[in-house]
C-alpha atoms as a PDB file:
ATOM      1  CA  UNK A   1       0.000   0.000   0.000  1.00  0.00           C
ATOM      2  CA  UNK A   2       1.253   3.330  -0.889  1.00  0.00           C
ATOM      3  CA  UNK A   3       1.703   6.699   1.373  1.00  0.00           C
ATOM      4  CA  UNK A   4      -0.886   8.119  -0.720  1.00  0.00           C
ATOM      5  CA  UNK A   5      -3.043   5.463  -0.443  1.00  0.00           C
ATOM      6  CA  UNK A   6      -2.640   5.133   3.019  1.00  0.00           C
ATOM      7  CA  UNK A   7      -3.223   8.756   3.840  1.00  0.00           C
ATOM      8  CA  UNK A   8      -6.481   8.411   1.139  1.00  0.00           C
ATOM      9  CA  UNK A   9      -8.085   5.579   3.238  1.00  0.00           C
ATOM     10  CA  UNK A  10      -7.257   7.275   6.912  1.00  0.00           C
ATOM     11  CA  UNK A  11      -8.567   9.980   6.083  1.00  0.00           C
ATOM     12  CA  UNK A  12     -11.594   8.490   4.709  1.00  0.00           C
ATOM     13  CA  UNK A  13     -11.047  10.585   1.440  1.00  0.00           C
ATOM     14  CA  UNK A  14     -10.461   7.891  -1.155  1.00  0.00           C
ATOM     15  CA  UNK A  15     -14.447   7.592  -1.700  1.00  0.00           C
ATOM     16  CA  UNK A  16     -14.879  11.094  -2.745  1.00  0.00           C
ATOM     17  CA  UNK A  17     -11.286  11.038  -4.826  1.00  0.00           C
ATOM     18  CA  UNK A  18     -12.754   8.191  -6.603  1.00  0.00           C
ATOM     19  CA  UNK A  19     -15.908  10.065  -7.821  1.00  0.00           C
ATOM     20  CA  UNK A  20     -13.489  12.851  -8.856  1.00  0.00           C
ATOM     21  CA  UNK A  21     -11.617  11.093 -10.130  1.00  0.00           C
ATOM     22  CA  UNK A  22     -13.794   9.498 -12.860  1.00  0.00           C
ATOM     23  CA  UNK A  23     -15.896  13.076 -13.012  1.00  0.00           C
ATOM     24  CA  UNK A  24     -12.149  14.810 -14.285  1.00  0.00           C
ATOM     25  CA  UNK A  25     -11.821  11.274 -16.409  1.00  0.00           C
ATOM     26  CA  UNK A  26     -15.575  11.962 -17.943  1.00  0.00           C
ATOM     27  CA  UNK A  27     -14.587  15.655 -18.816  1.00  0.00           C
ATOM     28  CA  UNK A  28     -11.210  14.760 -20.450  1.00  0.00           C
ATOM     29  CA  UNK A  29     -11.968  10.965 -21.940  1.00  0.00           C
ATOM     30  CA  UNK A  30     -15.717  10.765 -22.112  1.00  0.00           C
ATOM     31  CA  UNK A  31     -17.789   7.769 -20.162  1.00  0.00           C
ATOM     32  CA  UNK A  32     -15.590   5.324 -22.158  1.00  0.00           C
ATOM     33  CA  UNK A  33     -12.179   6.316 -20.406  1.00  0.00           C
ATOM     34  CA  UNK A  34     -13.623   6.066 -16.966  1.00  0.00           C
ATOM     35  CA  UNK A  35     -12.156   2.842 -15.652  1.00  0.00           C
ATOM     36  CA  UNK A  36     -11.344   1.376 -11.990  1.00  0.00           C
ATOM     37  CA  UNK A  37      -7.594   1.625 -13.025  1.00  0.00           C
ATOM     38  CA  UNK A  38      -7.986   4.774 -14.716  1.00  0.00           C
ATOM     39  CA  UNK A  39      -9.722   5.919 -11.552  1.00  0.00           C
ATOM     40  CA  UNK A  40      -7.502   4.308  -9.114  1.00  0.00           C
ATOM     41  CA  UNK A  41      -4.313   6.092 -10.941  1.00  0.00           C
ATOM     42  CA  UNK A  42      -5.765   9.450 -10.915  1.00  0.00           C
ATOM     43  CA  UNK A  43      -6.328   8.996  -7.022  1.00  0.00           C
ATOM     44  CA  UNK A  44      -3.096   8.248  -6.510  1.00  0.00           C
ATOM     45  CA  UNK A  45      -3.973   4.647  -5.399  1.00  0.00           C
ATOM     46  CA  UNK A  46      -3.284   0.775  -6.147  1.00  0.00           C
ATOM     47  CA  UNK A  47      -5.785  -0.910  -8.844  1.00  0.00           C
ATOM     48  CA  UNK A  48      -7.102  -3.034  -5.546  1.00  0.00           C
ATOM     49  CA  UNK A  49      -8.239   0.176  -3.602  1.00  0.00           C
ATOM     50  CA  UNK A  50     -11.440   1.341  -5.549  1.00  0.00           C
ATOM     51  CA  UNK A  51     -13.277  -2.466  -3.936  1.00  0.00           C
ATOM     52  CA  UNK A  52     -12.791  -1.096  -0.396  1.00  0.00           C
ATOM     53  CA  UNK A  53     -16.197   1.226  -1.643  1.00  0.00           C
ATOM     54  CA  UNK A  54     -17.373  -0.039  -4.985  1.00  0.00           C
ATOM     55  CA  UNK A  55     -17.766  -3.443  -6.059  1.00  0.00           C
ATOM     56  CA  UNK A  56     -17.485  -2.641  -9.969  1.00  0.00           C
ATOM     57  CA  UNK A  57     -17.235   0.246 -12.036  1.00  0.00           C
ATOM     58  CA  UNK A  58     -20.770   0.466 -12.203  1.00  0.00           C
ATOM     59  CA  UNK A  59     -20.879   0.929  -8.624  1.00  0.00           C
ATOM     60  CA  UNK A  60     -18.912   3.934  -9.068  1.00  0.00           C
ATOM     61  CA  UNK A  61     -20.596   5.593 -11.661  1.00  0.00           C
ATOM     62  CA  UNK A  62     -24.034   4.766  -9.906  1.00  0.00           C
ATOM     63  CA  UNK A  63     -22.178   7.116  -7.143  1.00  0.00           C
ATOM     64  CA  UNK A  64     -21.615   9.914  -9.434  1.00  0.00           C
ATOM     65  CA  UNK A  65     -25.343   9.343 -10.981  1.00  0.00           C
ATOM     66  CA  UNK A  66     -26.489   9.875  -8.070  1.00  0.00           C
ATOM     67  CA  UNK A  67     -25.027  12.728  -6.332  1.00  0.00           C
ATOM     68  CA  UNK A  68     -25.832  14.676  -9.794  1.00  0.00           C
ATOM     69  CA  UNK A  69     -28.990  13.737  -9.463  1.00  0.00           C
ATOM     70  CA  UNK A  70     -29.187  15.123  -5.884  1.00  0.00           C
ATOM     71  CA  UNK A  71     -27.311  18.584  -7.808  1.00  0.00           C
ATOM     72  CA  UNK A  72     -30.149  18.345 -10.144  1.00  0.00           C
ATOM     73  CA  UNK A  73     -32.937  18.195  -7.836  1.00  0.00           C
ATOM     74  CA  UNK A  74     -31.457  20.818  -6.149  1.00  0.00           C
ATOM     75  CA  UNK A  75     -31.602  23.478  -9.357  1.00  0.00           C
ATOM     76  CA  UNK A  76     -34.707  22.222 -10.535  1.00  0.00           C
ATOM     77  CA  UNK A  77     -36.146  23.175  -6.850  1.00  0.00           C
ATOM     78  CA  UNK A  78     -34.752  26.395  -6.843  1.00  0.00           C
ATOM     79  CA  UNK A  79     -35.826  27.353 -10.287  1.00  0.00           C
ATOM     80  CA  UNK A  80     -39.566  26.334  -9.511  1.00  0.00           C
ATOM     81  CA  UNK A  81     -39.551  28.237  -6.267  1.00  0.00           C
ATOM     82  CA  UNK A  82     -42.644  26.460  -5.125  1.00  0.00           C
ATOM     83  CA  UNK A  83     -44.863  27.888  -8.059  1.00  0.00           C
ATOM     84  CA  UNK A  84     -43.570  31.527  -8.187  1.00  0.00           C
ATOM     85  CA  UNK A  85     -44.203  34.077  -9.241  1.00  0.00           C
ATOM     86  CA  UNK A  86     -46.668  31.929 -11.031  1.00  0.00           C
ATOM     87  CA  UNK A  87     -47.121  28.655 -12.134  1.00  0.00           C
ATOM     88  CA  UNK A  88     -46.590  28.911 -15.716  1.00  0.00           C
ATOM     89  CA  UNK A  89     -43.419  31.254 -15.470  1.00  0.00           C
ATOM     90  CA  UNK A  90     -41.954  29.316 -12.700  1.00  0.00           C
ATOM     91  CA  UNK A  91     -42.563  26.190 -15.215  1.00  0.00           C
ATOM     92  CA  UNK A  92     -40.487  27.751 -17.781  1.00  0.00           C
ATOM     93  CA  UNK A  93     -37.713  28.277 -15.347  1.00  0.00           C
ATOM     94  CA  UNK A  94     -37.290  24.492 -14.457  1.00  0.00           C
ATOM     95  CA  UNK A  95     -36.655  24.516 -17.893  1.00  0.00           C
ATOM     96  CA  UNK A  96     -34.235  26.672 -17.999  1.00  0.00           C
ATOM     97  CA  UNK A  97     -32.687  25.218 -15.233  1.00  0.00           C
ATOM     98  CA  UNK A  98     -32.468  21.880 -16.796  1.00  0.00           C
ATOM     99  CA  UNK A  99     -30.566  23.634 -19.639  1.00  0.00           C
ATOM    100  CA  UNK A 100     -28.328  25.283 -16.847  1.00  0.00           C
ATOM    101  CA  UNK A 101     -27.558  21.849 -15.580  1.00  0.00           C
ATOM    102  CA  UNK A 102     -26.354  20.037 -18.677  1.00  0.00           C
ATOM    103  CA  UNK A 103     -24.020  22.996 -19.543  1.00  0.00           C
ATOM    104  CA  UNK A 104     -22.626  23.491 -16.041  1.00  0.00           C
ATOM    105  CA  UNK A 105     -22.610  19.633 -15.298  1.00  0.00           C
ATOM    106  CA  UNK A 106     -21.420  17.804 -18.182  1.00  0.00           C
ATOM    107  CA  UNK A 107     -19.807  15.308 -16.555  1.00  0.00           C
ATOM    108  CA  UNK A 108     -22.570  14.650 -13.738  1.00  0.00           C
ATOM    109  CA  UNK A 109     -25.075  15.275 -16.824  1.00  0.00           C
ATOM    110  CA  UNK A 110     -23.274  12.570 -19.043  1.00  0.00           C
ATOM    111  CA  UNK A 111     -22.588   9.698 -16.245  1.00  0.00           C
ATOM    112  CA  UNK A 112     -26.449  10.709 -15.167  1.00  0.00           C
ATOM    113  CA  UNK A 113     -28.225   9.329 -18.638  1.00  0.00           C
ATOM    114  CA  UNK A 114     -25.477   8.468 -21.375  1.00  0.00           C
ATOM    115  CA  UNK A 115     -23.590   5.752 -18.955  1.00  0.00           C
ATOM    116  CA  UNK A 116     -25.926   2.930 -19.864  1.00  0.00           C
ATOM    117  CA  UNK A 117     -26.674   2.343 -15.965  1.00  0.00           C
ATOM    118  CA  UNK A 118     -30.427   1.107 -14.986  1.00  0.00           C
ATOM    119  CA  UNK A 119     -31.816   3.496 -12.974  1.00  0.00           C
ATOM    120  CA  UNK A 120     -32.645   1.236 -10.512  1.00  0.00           C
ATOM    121  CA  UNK A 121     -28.586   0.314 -10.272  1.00  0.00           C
ATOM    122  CA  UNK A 122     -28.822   1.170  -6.764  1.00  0.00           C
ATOM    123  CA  UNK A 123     -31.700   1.959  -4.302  1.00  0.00           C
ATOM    124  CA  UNK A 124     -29.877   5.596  -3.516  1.00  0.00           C
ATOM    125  CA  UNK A 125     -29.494   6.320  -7.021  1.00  0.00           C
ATOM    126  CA  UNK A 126     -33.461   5.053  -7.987  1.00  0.00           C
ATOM    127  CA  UNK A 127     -34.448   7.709  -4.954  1.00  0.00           C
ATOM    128  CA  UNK A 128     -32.425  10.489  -6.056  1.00  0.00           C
ATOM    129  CA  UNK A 129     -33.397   9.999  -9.642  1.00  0.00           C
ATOM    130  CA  UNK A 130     -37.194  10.270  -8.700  1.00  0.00           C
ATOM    131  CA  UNK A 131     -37.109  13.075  -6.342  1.00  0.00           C
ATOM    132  CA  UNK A 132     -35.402  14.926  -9.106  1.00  0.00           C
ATOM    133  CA  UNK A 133     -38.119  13.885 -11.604  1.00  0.00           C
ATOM    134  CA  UNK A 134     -40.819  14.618  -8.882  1.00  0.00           C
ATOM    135  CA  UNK A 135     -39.775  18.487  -9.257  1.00  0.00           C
ATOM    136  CA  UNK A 136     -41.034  18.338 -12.779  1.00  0.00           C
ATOM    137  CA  UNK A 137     -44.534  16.387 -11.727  1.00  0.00           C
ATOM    138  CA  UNK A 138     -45.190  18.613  -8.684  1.00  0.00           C
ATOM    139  CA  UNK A 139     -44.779  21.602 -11.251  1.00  0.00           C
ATOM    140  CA  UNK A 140     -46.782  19.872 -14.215  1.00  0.00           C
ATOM    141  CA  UNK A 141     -49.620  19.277 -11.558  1.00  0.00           C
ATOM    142  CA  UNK A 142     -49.542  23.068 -10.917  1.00  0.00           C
ATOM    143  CA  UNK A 143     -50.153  23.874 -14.610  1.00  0.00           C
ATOM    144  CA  UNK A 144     -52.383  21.416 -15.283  1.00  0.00           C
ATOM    145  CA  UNK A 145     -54.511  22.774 -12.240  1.00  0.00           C
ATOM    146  CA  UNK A 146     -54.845  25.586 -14.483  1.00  0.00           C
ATOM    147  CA  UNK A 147     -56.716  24.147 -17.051  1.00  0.00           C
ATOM    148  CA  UNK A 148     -60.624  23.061 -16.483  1.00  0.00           C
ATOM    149  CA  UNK A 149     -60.906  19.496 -14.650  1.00  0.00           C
ATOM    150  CA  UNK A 150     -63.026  18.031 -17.197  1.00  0.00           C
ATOM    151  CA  UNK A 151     -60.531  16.973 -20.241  1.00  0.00           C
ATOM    152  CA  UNK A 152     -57.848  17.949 -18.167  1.00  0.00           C
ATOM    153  CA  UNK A 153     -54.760  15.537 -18.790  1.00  0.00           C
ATOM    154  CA  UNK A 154     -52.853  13.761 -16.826  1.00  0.00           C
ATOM    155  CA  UNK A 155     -49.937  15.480 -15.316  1.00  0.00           C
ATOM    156  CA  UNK A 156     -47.841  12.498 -15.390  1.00  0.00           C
ATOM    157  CA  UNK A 157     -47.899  13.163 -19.120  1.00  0.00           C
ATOM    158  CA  UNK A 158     -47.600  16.387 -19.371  1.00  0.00           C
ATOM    159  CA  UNK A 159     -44.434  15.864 -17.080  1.00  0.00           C
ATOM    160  CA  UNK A 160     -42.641  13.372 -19.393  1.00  0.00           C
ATOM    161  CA  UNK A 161     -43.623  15.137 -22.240  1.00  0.00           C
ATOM    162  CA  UNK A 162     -41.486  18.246 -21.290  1.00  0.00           C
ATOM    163  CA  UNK A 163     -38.978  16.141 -19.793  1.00  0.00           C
ATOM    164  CA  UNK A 164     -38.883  14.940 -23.014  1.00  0.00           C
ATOM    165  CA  UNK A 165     -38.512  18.335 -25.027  1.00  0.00           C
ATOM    166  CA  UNK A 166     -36.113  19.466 -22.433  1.00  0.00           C
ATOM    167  CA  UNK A 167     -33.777  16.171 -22.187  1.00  0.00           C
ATOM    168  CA  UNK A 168     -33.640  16.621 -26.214  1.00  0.00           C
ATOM    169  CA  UNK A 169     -32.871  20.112 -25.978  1.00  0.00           C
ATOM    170  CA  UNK A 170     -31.080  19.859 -23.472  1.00  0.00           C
ATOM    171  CA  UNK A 171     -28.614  17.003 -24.783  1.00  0.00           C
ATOM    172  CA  UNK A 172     -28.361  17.907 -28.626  1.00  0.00           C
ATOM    173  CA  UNK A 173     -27.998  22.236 -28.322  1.00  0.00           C
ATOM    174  CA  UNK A 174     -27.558  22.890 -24.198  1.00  0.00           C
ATOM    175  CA  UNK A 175     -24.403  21.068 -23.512  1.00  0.00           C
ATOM    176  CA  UNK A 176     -21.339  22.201 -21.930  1.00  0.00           C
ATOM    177  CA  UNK A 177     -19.025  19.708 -23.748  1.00  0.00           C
ATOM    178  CA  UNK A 178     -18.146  18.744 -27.143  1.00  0.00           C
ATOM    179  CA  UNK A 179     -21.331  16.854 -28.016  1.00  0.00           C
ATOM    180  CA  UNK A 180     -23.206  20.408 -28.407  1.00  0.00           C
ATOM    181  CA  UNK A 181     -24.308  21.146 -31.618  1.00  0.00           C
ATOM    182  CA  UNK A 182     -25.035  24.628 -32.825  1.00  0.00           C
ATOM    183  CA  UNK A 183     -28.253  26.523 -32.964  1.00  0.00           C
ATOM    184  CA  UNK A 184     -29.116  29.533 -35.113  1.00  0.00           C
ATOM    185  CA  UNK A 185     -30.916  30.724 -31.362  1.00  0.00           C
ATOM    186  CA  UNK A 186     -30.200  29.616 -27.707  1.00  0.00           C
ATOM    187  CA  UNK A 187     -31.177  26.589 -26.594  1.00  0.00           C
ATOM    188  CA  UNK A 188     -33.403  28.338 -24.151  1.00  0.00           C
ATOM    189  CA  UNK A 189     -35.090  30.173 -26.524  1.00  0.00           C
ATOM    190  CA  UNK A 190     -35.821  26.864 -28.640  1.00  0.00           C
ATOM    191  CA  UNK A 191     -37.079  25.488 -25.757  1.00  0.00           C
ATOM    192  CA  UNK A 192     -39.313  27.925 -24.390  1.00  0.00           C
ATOM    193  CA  UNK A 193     -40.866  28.420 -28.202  1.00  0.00           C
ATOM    194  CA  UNK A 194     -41.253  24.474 -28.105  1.00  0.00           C
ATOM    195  CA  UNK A 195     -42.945  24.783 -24.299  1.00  0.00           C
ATOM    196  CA  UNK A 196     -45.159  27.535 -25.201  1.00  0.00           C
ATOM    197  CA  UNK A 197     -46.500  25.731 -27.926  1.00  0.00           C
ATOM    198  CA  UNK A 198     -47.279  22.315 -26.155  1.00  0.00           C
ATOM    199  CA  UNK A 199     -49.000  24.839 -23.408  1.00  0.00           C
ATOM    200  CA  UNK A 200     -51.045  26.326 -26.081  1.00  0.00           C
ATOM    201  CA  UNK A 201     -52.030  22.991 -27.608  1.00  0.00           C
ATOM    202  CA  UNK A 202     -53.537  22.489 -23.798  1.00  0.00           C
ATOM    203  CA  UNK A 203     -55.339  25.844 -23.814  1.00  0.00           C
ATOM    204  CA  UNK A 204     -52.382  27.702 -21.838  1.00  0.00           C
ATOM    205  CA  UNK A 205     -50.296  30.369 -22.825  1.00  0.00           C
ATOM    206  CA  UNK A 206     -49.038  33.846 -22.923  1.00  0.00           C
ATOM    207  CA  UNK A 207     -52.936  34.749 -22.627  1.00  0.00           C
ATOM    208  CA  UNK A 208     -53.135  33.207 -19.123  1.00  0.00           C
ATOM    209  CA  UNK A 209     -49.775  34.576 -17.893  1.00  0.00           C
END
């Protein structure tokens, strides 16, 4: 075992170096050059010393899932500010937020839905991945409490439909990494144009605001 190591595992730091580790190997190699050795060599380590807190390499990028999740739930909460000023421009600014995310995360974004991991790879990583998602439902239940109860529809699909027009956005224009591709507008501009007119197909829109 080396000093380094040593020191790491005293210190009860080689858990967190890990997760750095393969965050700083996501932003330089992509998910493809994160590895346990890769990892373990970054962290100053031995190849044995990743096992002491993940099983696989899975294990370790279920980690790093998760605690972006936790990051995400975190922006999308603070963007919908429980429904103000108002429901439908708080709405738009979980949007924005999950644009914010992918740019300023692209590592947590990337290891989050592009790493092939089940999101049910762990129990901490299912809960954090739904109580991010539940920030989207409790806000799609707030706009869809606008509209008149009978034909309303169901806010569970009006949630994953704008989590799907945001993901998409989100992962094809709103990126903070190579895989962005350019737009002849912002990505937040092409996704509030795409909101608006899903909220106007409901019978919402800049006449309700």
């Amino acid at each position: 075992m080396s000093w380094h190591e040593r020191r790491g595992y005293h210190h009860g730091n080689l858990r967190e170096a890990l997760i750095k580790a393969a965050l700083n190997l996501i932003g330089e190699k992509g998910l493809g050059g994160v590895t346990f050795a890769e990892a373990a060599r970054a962290a100053g380590v031995s190849p044995a010393a990743p096992y002491r807190h993940f099983r696989d390499r899975d294990a370790l990028m279920a980690e790093v899932a998760r605690q972006g999740f936790e990051r995400f739930e975190a922006m999308l909460t603070a963007a919908w500010n429980g429904g103000r000023p108002e429901p439908l421009k708080a709405f738009e600014n979980v949007g924005r937020a999950y644009l914010a995310f992918a740019r300023s995360e692209p590592a947590y974004y990337a290891a989050m839905f592009e790493a092939g991991l089940p999101p049910d790879a762990s129990a901490e990583l299912r809960e954090a991945g739904e109580r991010a998602y539940s920030v989207l439902r409790t806000a799609s239940d707030a706009v869809c409490a606008l509209l008149p109860k009978e034909g309303r529809p169901p806010a569970s699909m009006v949630s994953l439909h704008v989590w799907s027009l945001a993901h998409g956005v989100a992962s094809l224009f709103g990126r903070g990494d190579p895989g962005r591709r350019k737009l002849p507008m912002t990505p937040e501009e092409l996704l509030e144009a795409g909101v608006l007119i899903y909220l106007q197909g409901l019978g919402l829109g800049e006449s309700k605001r």
